[in-house]
N, C-alpha and C. Protein backbone atom coordinates (compact mmCIF):
# COMPACT_ATOMS: atom_id res chain seq x y z
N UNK A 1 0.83 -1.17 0.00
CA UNK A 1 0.00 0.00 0.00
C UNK A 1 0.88 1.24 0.00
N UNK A 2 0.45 1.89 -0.67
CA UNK A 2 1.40 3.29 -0.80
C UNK A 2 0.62 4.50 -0.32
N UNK A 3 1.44 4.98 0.77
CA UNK A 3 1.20 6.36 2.48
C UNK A 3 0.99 7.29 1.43
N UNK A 4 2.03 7.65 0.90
CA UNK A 4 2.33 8.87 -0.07
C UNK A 4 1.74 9.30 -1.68
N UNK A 5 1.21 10.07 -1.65
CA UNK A 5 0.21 10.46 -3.16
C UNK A 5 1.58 11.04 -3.90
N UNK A 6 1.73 10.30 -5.27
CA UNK A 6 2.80 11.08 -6.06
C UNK A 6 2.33 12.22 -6.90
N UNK A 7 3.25 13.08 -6.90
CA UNK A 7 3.06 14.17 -8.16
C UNK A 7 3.40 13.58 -9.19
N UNK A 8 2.82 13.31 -9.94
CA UNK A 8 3.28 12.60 -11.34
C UNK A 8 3.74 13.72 -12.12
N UNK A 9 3.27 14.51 -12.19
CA UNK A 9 3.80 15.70 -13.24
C UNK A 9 5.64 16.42 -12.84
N UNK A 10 5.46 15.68 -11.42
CA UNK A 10 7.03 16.08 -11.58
C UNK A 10 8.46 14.99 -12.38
N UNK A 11 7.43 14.34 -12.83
CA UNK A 11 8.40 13.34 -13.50
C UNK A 11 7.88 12.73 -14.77
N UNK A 12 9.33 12.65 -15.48
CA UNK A 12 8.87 12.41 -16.97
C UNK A 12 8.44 11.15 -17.37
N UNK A 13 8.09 10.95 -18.32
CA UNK A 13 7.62 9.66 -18.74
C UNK A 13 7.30 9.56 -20.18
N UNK A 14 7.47 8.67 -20.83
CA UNK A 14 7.76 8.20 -22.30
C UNK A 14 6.45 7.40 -22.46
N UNK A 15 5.86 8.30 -23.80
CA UNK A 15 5.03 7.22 -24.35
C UNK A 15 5.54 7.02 -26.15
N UNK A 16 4.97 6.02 -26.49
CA UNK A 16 5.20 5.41 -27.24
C UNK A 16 4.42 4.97 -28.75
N UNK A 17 4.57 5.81 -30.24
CA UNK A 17 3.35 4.94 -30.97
C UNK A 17 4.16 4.53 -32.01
N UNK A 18 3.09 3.29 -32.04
CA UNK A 18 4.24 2.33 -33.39
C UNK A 18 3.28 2.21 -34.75
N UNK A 19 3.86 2.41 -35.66
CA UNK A 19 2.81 2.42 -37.12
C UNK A 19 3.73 1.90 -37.88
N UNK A 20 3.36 2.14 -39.72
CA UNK A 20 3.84 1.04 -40.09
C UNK A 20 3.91 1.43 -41.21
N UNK A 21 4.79 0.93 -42.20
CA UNK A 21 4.88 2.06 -43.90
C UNK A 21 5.48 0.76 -44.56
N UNK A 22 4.86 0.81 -45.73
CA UNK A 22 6.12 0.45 -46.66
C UNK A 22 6.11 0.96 -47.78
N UNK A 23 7.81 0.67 -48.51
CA UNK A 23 8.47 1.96 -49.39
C UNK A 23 9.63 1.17 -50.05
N UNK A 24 9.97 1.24 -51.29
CA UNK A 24 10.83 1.07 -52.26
C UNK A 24 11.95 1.88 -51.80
N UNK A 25 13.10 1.37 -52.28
CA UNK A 25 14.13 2.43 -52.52
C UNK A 25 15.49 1.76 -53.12
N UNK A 26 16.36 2.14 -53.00
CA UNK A 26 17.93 1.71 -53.81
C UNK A 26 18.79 3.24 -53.19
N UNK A 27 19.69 2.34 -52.54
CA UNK A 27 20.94 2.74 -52.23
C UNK A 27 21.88 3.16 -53.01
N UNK A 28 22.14 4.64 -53.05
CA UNK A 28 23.05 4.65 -54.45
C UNK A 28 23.65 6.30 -54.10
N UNK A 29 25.14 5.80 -54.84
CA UNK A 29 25.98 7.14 -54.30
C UNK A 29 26.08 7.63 -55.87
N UNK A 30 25.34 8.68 -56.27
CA UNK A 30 25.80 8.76 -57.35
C UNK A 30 27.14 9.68 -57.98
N UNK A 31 27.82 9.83 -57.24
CA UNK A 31 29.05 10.44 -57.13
C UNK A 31 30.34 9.02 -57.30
N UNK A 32 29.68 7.83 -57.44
CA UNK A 32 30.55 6.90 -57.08
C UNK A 32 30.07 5.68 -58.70
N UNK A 33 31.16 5.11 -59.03
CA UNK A 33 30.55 4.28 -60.47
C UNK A 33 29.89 3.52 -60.05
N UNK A 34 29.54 2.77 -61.33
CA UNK A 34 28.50 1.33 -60.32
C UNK A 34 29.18 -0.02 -59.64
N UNK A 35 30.60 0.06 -60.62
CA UNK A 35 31.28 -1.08 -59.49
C UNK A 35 31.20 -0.76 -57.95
N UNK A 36 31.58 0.79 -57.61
CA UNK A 36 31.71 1.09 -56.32
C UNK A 36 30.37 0.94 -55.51
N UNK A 37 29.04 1.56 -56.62
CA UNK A 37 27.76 0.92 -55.58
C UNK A 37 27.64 0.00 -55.30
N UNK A 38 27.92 -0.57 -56.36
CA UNK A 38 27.48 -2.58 -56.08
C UNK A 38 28.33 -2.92 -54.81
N UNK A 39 29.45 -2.37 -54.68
CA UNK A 39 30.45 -3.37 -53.57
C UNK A 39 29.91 -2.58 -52.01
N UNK A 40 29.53 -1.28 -52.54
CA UNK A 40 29.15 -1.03 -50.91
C UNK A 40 28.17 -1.59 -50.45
N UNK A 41 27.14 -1.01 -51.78
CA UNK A 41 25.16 -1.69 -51.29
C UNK A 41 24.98 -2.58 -51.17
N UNK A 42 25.34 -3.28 -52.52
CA UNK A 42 25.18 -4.75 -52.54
C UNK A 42 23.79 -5.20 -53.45
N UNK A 43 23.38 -6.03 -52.93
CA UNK A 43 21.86 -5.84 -53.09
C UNK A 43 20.97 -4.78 -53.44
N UNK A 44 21.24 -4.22 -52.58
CA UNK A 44 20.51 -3.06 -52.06
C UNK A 44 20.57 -1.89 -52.93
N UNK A 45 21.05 -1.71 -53.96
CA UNK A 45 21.94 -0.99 -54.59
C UNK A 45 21.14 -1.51 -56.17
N UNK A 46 19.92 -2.77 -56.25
CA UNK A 46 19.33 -2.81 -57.59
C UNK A 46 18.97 -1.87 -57.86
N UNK A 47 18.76 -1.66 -59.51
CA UNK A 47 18.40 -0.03 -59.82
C UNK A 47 17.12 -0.87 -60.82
N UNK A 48 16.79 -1.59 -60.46
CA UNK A 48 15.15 -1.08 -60.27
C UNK A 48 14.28 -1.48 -58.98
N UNK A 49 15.42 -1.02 -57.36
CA UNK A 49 14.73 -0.77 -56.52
C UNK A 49 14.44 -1.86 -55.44
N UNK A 50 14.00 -1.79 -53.93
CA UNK A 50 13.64 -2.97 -53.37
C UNK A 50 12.81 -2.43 -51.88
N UNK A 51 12.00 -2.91 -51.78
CA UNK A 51 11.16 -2.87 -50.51
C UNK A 51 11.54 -3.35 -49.10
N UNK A 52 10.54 -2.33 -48.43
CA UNK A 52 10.80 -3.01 -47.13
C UNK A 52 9.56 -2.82 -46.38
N UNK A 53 9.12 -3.66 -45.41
CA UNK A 53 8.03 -3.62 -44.83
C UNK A 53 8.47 -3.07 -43.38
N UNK A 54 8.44 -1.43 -43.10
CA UNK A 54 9.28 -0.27 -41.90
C UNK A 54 8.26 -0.39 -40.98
N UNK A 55 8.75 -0.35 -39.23
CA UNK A 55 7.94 -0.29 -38.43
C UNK A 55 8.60 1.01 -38.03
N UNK A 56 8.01 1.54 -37.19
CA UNK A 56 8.43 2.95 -36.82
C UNK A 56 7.75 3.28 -35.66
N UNK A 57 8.72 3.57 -34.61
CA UNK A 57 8.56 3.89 -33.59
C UNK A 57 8.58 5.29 -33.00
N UNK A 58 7.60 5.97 -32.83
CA UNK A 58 7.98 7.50 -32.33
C UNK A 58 7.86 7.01 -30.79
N UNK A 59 8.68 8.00 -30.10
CA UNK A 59 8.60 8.20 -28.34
C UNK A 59 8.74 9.59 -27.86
N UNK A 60 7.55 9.99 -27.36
CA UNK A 60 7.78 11.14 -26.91
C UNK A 60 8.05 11.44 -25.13
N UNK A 61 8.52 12.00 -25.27
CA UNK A 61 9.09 12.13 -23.56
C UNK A 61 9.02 13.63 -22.86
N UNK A 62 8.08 13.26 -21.91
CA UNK A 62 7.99 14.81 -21.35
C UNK A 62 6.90 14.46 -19.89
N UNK A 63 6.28 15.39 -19.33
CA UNK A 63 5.69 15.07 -18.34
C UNK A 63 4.52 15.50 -18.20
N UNK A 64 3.70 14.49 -17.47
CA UNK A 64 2.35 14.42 -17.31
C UNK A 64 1.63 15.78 -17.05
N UNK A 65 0.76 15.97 -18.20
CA UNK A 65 0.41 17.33 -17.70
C UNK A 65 -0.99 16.92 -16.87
N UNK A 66 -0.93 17.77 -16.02
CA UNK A 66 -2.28 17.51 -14.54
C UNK A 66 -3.68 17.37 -15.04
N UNK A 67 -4.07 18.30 -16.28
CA UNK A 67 -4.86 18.74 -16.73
C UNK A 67 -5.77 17.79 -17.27
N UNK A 68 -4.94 16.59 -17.90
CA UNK A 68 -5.07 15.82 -19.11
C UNK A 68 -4.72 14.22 -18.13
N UNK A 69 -3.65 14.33 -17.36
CA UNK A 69 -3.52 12.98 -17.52
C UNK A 69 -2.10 12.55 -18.61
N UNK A 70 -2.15 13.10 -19.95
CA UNK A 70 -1.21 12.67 -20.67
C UNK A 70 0.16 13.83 -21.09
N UNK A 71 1.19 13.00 -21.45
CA UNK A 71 2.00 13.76 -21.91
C UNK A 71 1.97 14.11 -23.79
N UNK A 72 1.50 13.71 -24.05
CA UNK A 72 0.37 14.29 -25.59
C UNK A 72 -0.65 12.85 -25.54
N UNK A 73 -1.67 13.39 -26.14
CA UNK A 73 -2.77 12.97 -26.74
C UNK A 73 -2.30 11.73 -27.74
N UNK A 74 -2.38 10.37 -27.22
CA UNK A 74 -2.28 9.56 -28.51
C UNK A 74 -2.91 10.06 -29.95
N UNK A 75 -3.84 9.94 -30.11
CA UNK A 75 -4.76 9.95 -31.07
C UNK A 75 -4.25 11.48 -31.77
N UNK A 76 -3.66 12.46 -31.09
CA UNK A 76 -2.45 13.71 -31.70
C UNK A 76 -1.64 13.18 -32.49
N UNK A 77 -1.32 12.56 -31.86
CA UNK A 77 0.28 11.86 -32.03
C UNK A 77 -0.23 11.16 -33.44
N UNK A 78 -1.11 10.02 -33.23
CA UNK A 78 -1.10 8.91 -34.40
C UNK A 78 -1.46 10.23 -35.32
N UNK A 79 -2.21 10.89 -35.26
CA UNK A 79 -3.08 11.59 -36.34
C UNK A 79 -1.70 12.51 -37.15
N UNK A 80 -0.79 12.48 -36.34
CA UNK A 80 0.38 13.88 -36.64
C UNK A 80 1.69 12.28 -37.49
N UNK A 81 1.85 11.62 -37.05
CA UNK A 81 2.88 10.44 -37.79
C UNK A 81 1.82 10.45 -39.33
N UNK A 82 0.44 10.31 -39.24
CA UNK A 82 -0.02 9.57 -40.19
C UNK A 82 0.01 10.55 -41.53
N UNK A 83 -0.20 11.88 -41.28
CA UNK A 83 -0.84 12.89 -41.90
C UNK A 83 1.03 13.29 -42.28
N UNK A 84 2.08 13.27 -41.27
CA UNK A 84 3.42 14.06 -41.69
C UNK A 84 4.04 13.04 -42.15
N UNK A 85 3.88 11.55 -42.09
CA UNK A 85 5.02 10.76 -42.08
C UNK A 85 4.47 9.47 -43.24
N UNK A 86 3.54 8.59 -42.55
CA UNK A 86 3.23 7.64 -43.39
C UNK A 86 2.28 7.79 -44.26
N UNK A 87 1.51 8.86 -44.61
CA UNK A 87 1.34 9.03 -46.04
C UNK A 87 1.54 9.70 -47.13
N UNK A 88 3.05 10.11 -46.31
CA UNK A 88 4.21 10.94 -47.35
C UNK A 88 5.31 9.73 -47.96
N UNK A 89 4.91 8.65 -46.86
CA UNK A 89 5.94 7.34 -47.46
C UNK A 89 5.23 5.93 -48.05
N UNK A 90 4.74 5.63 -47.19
CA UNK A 90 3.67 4.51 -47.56
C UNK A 90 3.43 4.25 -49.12
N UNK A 91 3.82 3.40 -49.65
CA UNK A 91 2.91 2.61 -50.87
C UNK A 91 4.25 4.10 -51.58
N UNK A 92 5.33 4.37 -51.32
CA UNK A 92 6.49 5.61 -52.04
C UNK A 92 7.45 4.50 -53.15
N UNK A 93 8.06 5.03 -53.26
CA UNK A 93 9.54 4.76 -54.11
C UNK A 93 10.20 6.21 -53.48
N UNK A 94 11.03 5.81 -52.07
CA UNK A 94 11.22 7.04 -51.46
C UNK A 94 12.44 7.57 -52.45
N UNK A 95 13.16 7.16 -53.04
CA UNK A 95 14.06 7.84 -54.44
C UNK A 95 13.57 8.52 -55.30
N UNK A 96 12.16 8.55 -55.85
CA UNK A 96 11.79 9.02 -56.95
C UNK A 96 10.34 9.93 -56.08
N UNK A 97 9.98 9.72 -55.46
CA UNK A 97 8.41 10.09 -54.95
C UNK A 97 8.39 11.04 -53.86
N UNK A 98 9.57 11.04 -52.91
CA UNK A 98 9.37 11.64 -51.29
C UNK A 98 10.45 12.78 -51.63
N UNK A 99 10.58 14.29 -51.32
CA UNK A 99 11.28 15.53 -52.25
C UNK A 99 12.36 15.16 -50.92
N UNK A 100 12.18 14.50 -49.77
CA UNK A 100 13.56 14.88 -48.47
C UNK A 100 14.25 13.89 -49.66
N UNK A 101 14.26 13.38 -50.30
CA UNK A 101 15.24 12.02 -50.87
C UNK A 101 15.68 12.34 -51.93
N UNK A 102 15.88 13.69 -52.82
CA UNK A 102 15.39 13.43 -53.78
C UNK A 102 17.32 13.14 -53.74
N UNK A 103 17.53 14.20 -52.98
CA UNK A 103 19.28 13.75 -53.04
C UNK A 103 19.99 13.82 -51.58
N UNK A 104 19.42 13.30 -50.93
CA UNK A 104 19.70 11.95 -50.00
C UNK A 104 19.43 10.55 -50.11
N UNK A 105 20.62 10.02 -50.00
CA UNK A 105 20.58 8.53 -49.89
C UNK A 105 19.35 7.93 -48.82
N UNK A 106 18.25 6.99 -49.61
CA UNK A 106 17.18 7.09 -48.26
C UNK A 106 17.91 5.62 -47.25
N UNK A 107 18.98 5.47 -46.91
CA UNK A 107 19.37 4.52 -45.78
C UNK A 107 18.11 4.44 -44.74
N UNK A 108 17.93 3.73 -43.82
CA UNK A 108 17.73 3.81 -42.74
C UNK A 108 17.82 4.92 -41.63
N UNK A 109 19.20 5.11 -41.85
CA UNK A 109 19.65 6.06 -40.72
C UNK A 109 18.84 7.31 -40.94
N UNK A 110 18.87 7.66 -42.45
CA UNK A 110 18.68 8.94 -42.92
C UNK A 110 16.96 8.78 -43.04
N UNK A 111 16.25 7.96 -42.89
CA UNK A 111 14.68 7.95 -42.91
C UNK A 111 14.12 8.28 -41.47
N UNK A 112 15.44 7.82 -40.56
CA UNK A 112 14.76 8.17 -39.30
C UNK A 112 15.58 9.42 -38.68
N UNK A 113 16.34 10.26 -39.66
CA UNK A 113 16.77 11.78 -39.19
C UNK A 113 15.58 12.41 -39.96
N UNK A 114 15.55 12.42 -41.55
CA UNK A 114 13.71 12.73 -42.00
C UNK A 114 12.61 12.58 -41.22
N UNK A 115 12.35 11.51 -40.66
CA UNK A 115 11.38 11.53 -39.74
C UNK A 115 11.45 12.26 -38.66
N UNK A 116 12.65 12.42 -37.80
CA UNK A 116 12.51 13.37 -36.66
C UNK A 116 12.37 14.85 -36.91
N UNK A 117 13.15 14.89 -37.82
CA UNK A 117 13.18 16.56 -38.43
C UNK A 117 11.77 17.03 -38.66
N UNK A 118 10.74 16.23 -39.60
CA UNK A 118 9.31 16.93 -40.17
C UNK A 118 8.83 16.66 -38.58
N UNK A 119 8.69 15.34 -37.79
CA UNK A 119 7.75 15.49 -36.65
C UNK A 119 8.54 16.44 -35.35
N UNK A 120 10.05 16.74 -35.34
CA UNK A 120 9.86 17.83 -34.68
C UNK A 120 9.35 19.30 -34.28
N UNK A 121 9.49 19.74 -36.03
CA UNK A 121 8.61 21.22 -36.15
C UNK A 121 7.27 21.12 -35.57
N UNK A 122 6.61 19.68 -34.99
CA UNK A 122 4.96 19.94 -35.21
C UNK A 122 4.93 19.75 -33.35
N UNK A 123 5.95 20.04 -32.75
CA UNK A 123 5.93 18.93 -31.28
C UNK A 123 6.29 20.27 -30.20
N UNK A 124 5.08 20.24 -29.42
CA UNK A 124 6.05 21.16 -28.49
C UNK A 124 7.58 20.91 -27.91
N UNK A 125 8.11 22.55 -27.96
CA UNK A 125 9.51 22.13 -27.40
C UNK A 125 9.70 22.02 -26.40
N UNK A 126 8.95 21.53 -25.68
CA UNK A 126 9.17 21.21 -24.27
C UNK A 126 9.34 19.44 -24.37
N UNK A 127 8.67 19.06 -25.64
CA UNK A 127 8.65 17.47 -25.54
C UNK A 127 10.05 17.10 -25.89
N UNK A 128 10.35 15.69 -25.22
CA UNK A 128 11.45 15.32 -26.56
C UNK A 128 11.19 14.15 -27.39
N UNK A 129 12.00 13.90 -28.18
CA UNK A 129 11.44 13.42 -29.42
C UNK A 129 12.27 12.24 -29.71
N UNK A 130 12.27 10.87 -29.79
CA UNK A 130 13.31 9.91 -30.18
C UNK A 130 12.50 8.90 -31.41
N UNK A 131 13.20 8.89 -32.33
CA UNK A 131 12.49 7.66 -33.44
C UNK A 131 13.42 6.73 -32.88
N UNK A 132 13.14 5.13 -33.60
CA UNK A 132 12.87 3.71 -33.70
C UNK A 132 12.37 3.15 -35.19
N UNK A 133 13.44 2.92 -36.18
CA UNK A 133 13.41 2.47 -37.38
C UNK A 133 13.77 1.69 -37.91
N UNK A 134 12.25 0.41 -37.64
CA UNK A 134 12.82 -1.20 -38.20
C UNK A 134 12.56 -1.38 -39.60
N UNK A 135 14.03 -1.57 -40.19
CA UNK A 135 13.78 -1.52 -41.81
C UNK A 135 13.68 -3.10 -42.07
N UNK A 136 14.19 -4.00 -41.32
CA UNK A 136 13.84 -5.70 -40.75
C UNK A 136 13.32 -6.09 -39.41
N UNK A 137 13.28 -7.11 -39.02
CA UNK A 137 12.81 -7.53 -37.72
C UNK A 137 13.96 -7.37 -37.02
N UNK A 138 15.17 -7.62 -37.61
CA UNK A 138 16.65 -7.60 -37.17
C UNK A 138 17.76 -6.12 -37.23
N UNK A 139 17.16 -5.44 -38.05
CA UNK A 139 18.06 -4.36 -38.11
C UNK A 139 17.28 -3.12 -38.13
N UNK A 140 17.51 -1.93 -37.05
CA UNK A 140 17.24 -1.12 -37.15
C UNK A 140 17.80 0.11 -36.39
N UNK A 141 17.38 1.74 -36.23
CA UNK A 141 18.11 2.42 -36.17
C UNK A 141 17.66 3.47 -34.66
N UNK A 142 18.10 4.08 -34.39
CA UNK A 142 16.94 5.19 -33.58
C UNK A 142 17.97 6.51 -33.38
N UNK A 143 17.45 7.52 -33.36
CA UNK A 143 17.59 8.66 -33.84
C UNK A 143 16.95 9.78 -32.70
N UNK A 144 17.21 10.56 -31.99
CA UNK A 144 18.81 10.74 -31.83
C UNK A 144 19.16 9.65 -30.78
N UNK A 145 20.37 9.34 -30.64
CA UNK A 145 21.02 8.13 -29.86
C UNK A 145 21.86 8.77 -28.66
């Protein structure tokens, strides 16, 4: 049994929404010939392209406001990923279709600095902001680290 009533608002806490995109792309330095893409990319590096089925994790971190109960509004949140993020990518060829790519390499790394960048402008700055970018079940990235 717990004596003591906590202030929750004096302490932060992370919530969490996970959604889901998928998107074409090819790895490619075009500053570099194609022997040199092939040996870096690999695979990855076909030029007509290859998919991935991305989970994506936003976390926002900040503290309970009294008022509400929450530190944002899920249903904010999903509505703000869906409207800035996954249906700017979803069903893309992020090389040819999405303008952050048009000359950036869309890696991983660099889908989930794109992603933090558009959903930071929309986030109070009081929140903070961390992505989670599974481009496999096995490999993925998070941003900032």
């Amino acid at each position: 049994m717990i004596d003591k009533v906590e202030n929750f608002s004096e302490r932060k806490i992370a919530i969490i929404r996970r959604e889901h995109f998928n998107a074409a792309h090819r790895l490619h330095n075009p500053n570099w010939n194609e022997e040199k893409n092939k040996k870096i990319f690999g695979k990855c590096n076909n030029p007509n392209y290859h998919g991935h089925n991305y989970e994506l994790e936003v976390k926002v971190i900040g503290y309970v406001q009294p008022e509400t109960g929450y530190v944002i509004d899920t249903k904010i949140l999903s509505d703000l990923i869906k409207e800035k993020i996954t249906d700017r990518f979803d069903h893309k060829n992020l090389n040819l279709d999405v303008a952050e790519f048009k000359n950036l390499n869309p890696t991983a790394e660099n889908i989930a600095i794109v992603t933090y960048n558009i959903l930071r402008e929309h986030l109070n700055k009081e929140l903070e902001l961390k992505i989670k970018l599974y481009e496999t079940p096995r490999n993925y990235v998070e941003y900032p680290y």
